[in-house]
Protein backbone atom coordinates (compact mmCIF):
# COMPACT_ATOMS: atom_id res chain seq x y z
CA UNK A 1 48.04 24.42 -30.69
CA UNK A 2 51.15 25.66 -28.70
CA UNK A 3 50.70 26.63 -25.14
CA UNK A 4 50.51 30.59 -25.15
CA UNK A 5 54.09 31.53 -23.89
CA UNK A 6 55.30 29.51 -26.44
CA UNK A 7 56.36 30.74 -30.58
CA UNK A 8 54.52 29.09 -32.87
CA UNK A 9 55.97 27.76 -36.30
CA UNK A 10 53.41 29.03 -38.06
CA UNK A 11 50.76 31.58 -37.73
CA UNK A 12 47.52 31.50 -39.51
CA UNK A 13 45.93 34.37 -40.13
CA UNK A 14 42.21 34.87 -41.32
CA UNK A 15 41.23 38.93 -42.64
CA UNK A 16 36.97 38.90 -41.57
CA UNK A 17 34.61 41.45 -42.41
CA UNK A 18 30.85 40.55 -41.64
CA UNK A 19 31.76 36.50 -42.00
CA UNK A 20 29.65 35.09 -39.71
CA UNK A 21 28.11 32.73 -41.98
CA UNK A 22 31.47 30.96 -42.71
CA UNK A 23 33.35 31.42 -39.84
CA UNK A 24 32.02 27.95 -38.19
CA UNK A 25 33.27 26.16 -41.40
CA UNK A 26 37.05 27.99 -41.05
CA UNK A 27 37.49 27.52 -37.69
CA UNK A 28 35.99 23.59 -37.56
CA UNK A 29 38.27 23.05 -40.42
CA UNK A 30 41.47 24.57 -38.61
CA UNK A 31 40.38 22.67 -35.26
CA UNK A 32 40.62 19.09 -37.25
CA UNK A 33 44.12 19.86 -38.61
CA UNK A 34 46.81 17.15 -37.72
CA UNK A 35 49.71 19.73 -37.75
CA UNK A 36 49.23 21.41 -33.99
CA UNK A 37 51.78 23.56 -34.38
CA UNK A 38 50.40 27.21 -34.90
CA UNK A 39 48.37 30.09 -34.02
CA UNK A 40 45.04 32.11 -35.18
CA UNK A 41 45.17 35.41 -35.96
CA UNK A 42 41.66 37.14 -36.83
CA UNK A 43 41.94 40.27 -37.99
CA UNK A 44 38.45 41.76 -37.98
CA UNK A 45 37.45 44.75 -40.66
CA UNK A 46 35.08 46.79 -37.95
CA UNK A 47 32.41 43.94 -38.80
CA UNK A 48 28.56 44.56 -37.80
CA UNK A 49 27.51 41.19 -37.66
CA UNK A 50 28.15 38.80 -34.62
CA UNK A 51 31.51 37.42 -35.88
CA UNK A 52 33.56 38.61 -32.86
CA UNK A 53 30.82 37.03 -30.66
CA UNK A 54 31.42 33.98 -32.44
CA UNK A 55 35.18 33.68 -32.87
CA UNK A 56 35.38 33.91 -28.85
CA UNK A 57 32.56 31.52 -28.12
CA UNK A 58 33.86 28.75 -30.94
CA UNK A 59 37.48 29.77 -31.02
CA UNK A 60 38.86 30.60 -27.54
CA UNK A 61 42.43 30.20 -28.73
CA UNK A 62 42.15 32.44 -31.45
CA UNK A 63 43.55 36.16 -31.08
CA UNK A 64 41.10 38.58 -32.38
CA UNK A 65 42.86 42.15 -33.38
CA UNK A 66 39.80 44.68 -34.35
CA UNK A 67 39.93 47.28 -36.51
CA UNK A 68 37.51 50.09 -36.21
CA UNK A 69 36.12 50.07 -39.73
CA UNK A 70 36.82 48.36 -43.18
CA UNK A 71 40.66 48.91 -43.54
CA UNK A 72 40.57 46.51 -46.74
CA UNK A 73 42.32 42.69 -46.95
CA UNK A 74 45.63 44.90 -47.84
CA UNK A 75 45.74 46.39 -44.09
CA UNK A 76 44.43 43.63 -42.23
CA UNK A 77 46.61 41.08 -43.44
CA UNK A 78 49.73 43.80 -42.60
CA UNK A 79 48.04 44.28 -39.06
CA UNK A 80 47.90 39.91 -38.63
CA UNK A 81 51.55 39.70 -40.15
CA UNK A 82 53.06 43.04 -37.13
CA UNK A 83 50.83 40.64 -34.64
CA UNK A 84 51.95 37.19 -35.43
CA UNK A 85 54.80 35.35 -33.88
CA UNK A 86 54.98 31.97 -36.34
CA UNK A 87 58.17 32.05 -38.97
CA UNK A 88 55.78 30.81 -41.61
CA UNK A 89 52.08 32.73 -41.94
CA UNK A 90 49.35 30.92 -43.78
CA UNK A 91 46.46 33.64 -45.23
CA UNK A 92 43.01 31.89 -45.13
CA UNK A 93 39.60 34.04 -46.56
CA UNK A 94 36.73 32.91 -44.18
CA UNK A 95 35.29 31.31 -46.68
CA UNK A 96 37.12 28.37 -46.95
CA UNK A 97 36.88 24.97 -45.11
CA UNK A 98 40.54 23.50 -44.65
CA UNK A 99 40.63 19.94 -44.60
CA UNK A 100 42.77 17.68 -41.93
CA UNK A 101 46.44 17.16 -43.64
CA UNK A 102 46.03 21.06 -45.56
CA UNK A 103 48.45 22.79 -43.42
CA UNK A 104 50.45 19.88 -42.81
CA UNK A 105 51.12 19.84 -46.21
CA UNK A 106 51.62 23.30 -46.93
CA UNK A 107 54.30 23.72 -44.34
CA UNK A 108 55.89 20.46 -45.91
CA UNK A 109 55.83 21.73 -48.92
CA UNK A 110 57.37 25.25 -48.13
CA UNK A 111 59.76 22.99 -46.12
CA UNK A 112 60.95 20.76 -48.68
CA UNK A 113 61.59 23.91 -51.15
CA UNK A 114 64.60 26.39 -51.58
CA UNK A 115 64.54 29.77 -50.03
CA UNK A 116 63.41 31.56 -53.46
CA UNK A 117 60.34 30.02 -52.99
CA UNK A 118 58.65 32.29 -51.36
CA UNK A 119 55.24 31.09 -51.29
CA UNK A 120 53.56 28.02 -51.31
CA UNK A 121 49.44 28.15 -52.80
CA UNK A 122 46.60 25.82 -51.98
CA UNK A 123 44.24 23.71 -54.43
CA UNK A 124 41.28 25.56 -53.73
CA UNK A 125 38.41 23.34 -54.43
CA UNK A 126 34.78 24.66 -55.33
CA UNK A 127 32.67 24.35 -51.86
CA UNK A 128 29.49 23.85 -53.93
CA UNK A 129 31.30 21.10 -55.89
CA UNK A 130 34.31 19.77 -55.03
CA UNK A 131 35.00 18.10 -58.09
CA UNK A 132 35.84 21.36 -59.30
CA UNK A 133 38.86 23.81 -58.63
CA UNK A 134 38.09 26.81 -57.91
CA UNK A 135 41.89 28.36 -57.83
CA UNK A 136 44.84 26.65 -58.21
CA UNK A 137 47.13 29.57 -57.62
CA UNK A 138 47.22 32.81 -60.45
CA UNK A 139 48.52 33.65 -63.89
CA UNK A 140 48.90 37.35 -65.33
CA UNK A 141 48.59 38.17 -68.86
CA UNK A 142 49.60 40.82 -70.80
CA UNK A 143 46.46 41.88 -71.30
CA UNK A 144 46.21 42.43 -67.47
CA UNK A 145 44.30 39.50 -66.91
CA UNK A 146 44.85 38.09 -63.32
CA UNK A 147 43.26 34.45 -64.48
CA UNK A 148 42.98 31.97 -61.75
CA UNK A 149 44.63 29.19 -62.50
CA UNK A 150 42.79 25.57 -62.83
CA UNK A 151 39.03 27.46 -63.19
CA UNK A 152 36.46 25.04 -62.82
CA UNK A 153 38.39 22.10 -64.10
CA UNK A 154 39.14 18.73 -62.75
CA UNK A 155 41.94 18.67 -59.46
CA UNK A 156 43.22 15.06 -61.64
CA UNK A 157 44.67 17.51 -63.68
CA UNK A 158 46.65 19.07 -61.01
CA UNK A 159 47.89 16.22 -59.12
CA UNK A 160 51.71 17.37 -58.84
CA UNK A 161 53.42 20.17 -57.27
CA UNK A 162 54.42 22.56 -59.85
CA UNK A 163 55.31 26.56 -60.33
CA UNK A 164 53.00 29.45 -60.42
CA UNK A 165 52.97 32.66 -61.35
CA UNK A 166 51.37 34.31 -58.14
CA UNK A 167 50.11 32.40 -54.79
CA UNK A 168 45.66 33.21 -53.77
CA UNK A 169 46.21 34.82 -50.61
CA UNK A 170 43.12 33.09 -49.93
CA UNK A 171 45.15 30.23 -48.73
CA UNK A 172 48.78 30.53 -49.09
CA UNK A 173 51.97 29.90 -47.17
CA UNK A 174 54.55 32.66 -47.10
CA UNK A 175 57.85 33.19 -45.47
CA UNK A 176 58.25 35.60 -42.91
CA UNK A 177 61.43 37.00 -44.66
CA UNK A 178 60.07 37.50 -47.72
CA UNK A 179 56.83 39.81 -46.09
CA UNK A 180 58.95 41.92 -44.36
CA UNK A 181 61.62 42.20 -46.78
CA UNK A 182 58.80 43.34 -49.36
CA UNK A 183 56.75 45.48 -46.68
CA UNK A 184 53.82 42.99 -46.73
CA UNK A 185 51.24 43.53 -49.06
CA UNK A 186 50.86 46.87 -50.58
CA UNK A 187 47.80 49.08 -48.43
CA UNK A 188 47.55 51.74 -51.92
CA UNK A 189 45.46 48.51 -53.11
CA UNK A 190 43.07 48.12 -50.47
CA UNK A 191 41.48 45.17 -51.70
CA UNK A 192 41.55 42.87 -54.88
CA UNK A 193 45.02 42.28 -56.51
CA UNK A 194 47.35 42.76 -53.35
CA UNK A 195 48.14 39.33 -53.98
CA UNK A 196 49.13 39.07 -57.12
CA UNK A 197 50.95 42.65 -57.05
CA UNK A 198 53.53 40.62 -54.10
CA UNK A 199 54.13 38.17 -55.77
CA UNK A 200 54.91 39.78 -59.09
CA UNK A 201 57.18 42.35 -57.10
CA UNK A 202 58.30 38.89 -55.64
CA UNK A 203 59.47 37.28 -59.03
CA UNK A 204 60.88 40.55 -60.30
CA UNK A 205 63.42 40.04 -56.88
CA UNK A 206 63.94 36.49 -57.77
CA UNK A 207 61.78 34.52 -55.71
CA UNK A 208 59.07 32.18 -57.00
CA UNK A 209 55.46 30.80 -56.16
CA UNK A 210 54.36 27.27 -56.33
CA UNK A 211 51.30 25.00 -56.24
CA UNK A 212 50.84 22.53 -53.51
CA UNK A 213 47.89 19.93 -54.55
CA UNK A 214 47.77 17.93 -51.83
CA UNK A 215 46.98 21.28 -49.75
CA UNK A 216 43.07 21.43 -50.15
CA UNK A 217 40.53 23.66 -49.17
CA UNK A 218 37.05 24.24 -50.08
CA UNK A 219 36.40 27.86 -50.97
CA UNK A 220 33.28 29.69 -51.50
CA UNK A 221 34.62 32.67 -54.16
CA UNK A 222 33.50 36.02 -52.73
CA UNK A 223 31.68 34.90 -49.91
CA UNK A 224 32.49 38.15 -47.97
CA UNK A 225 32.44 40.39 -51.64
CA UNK A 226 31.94 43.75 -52.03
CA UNK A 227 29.18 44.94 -54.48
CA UNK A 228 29.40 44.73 -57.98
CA UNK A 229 30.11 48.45 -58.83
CA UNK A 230 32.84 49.25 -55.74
CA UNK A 231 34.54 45.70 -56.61
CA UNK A 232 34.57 47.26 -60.54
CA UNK A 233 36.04 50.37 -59.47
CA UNK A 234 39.17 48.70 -57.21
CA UNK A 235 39.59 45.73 -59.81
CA UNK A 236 40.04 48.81 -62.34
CA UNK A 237 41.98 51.05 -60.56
CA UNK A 238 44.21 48.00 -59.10
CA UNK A 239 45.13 46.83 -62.22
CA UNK A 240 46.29 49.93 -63.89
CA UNK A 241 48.52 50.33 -60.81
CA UNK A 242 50.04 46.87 -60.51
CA UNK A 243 50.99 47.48 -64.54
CA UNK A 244 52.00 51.03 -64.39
CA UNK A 245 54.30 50.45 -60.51
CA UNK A 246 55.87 47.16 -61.20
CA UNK A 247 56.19 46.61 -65.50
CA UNK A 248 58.92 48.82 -67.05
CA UNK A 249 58.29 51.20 -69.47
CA UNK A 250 59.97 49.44 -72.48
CA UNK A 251 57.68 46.28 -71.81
CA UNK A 252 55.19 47.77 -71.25
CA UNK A 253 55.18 50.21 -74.72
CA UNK A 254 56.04 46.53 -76.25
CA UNK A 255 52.39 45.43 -74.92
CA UNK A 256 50.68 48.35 -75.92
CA UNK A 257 48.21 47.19 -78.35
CA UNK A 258 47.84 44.27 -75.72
CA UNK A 259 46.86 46.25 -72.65
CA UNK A 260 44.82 49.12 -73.92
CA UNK A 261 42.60 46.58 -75.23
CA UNK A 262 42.52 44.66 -71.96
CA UNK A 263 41.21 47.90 -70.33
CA UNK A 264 38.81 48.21 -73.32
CA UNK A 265 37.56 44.39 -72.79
CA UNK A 266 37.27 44.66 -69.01
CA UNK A 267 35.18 47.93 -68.97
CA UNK A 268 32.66 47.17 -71.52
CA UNK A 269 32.59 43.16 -70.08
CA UNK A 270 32.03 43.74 -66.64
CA UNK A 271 29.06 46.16 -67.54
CA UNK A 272 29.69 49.02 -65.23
CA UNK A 273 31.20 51.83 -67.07
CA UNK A 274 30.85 54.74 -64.25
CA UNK A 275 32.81 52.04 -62.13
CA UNK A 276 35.11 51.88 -64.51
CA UNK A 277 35.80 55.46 -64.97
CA UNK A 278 35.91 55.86 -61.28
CA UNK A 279 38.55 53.66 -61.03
CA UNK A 280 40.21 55.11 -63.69
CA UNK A 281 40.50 58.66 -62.12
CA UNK A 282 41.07 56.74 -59.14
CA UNK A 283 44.54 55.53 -60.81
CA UNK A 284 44.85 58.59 -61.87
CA UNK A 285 45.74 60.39 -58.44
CA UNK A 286 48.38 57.21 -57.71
CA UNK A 287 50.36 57.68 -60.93
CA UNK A 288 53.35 59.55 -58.78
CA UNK A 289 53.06 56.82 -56.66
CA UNK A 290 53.26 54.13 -58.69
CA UNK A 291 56.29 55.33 -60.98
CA UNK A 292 58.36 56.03 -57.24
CA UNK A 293 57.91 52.11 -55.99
CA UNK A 294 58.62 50.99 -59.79
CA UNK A 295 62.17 52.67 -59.59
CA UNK A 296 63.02 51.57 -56.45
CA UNK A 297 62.12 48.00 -56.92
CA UNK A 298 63.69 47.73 -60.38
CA UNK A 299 67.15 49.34 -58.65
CA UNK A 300 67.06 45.70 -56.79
CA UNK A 301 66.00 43.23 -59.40
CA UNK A 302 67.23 39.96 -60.01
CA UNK A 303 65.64 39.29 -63.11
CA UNK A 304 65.65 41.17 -66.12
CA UNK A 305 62.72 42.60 -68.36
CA UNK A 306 63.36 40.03 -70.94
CA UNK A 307 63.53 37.89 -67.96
CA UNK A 308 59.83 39.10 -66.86
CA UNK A 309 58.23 39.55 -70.35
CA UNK A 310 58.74 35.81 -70.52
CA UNK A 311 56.56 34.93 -67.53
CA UNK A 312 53.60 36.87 -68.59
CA UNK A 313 51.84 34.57 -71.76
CA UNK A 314 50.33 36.78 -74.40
CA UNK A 315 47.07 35.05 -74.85
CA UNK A 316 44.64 34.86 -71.59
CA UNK A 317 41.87 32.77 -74.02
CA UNK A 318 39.10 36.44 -72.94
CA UNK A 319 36.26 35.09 -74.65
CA UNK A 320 35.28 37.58 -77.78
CA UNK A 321 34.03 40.63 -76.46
CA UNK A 322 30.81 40.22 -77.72
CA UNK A 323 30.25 36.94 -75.96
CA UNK A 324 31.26 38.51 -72.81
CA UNK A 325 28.98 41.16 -72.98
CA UNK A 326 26.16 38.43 -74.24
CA UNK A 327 27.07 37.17 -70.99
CA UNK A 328 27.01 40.29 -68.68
CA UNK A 329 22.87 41.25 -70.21
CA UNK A 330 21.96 37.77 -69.27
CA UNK A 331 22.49 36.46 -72.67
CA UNK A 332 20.83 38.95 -74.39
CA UNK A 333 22.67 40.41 -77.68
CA UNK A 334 24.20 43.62 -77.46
């Protein structure tokens, strides 16, 4: 790592809340990297467990920056980016375990790329089974469904570089330009879909997101989650504010049928209905908000909403609903 006077190239920056149990794994991972050339960030959420203990008995180079309660991944990846001095920043969850040539190969790849490539995502392999990915970057449907690309299927299949819709902030390469010309990742969100709201503000300004497979990490999905019924409430409301502050109003009554029956799907799938109505009247209050950024961003676009409808496929493959919600009771029949 570079001496501390020094500016690293790139900055890597881990968002903890209460990760003590995979913190070891993270930080092992990132001290076996071959590229030397960057910092550590943590940016801890006002944990309760011993993780700040830990980072500065395992991880003496690492710079911790505490918050004084749960700010949400939105703020504290903000608060790493204002305290990070690399040109490039990396986002790892703490539930990942990097392996040796990962960041080598993500800055190589961002390298190797034109500037409208403003992000470079990981293969993120299953940490139970690693003959399994468990995201290889994200698609968005017009049904709302943020779908994570490569779901338990075999990496073989994604052995080349190739474009994405939206780069996992749960180990991504970004630009440092393209953060700060975008304001970093949008705090209204909090957590859950801050990721894939950047990078769809991101391609409506032109740039684009690509898949790096020789980039690996193991992830454990959710290892520091919320519970069931708050992550049902933000997934809700996040969604209905990604589609109402960033999709135009023409696409958007073109998708109708389309998205009210995404909203329909997801609330009577996920099995939490008061969740789901919280979230909605949590939308609700962010409507002004939402329609303020839309018209701003669209004053600068680069694409067009032809341009954009293209890039979002009709058909996610949502199981029937009545499947799902076989699912949800345990496989019970509604």
């Amino acid at each position: 790592m570079p001496m501390p006077d020094s500016t690293p190239r790139v900055s890597v920056i881990i968002p903890n809340w209460n990760g003590a149990r995979w913190l070891p794994g993270c930080l092992s991972g990132l001290a076996r990297q071959t590229f030397r050339d960057f910092e550590i960030v943590i940016v801890d959420n006002g944990s309760t467990d011993d993780s700040i203990n830990l980072i500065r008995k395992t991880c003496a180079t690492a710079r911790v920056v505490p918050l004084p309660s749960n700010c949400g991944f939105a703020v504290a990846c903000n608060r790493g980016l204002a305290e990070s001095r690399g040109a490039h920043i990396v986002l790892l969850n703490n539930d990942t375990v990097p392996q040796p040539e990962w960041l080598a190969n993500l800055v190589r790849a961002i390298d190797r790329n034109p500037p409208e490539v403003c992000a470079v995502t990981s293969l993120m392999l299953d940490m139970e089974n690693p003959e399994l990915i468990e995201n290889a970057g994200v698609a968005l449907h017009w049904d709302g469904l943020d779908q994570k690309i490569g779901f338990r299927r075999s990496p073989t299949e994604f052995d080349q570089p190739r474009d994405v819709f939206a780069a996992s902030a749960g180990a991504a390469i970004y630009r440092r330009g393209f953060l700060e010309e975008l304001g970093g990742f949008d705090e209204k969100f909090v957590m859950y879909l801050e990721d894939v709201d950047l990078c769809l503000r991101g391609r409506i300004l032109g740039y684009r997101c690509v898949l790096e497979p020789s980039a690996i990490v193991l992830h454990h999905g959710h290892g520091s989650g919320l519970p069931t019924a708050r992550y049902v409430r933000l997934i809700t409301r996040n969604r209905l504010l990604m589609l109402l502050k960033n999709i135009p109003l023409a696409l958007r009554w073109r998708h109708a049928g389309k998205l009210l029956y995404g909203q329909w799907y997801f609330c009577l799938a996920q099995g939490r209905p008061l969740a789901s109505l919280l979230g909605c009247l949590g939308f609700l209050a962010l409507i002004p908000y939402a329609i303020g950024e839309r018209r701003k961003l669209w004053r600068n676009a680069k694409i067009s909403a032809e341009d954009l409808d293209r890039m979002l496929p009709s058909d996610s493959g949502l199981p029937p609903l009545r499947a799902a919600i076989r699912k949800r009771l345990g496989g019970k029949t509604p």
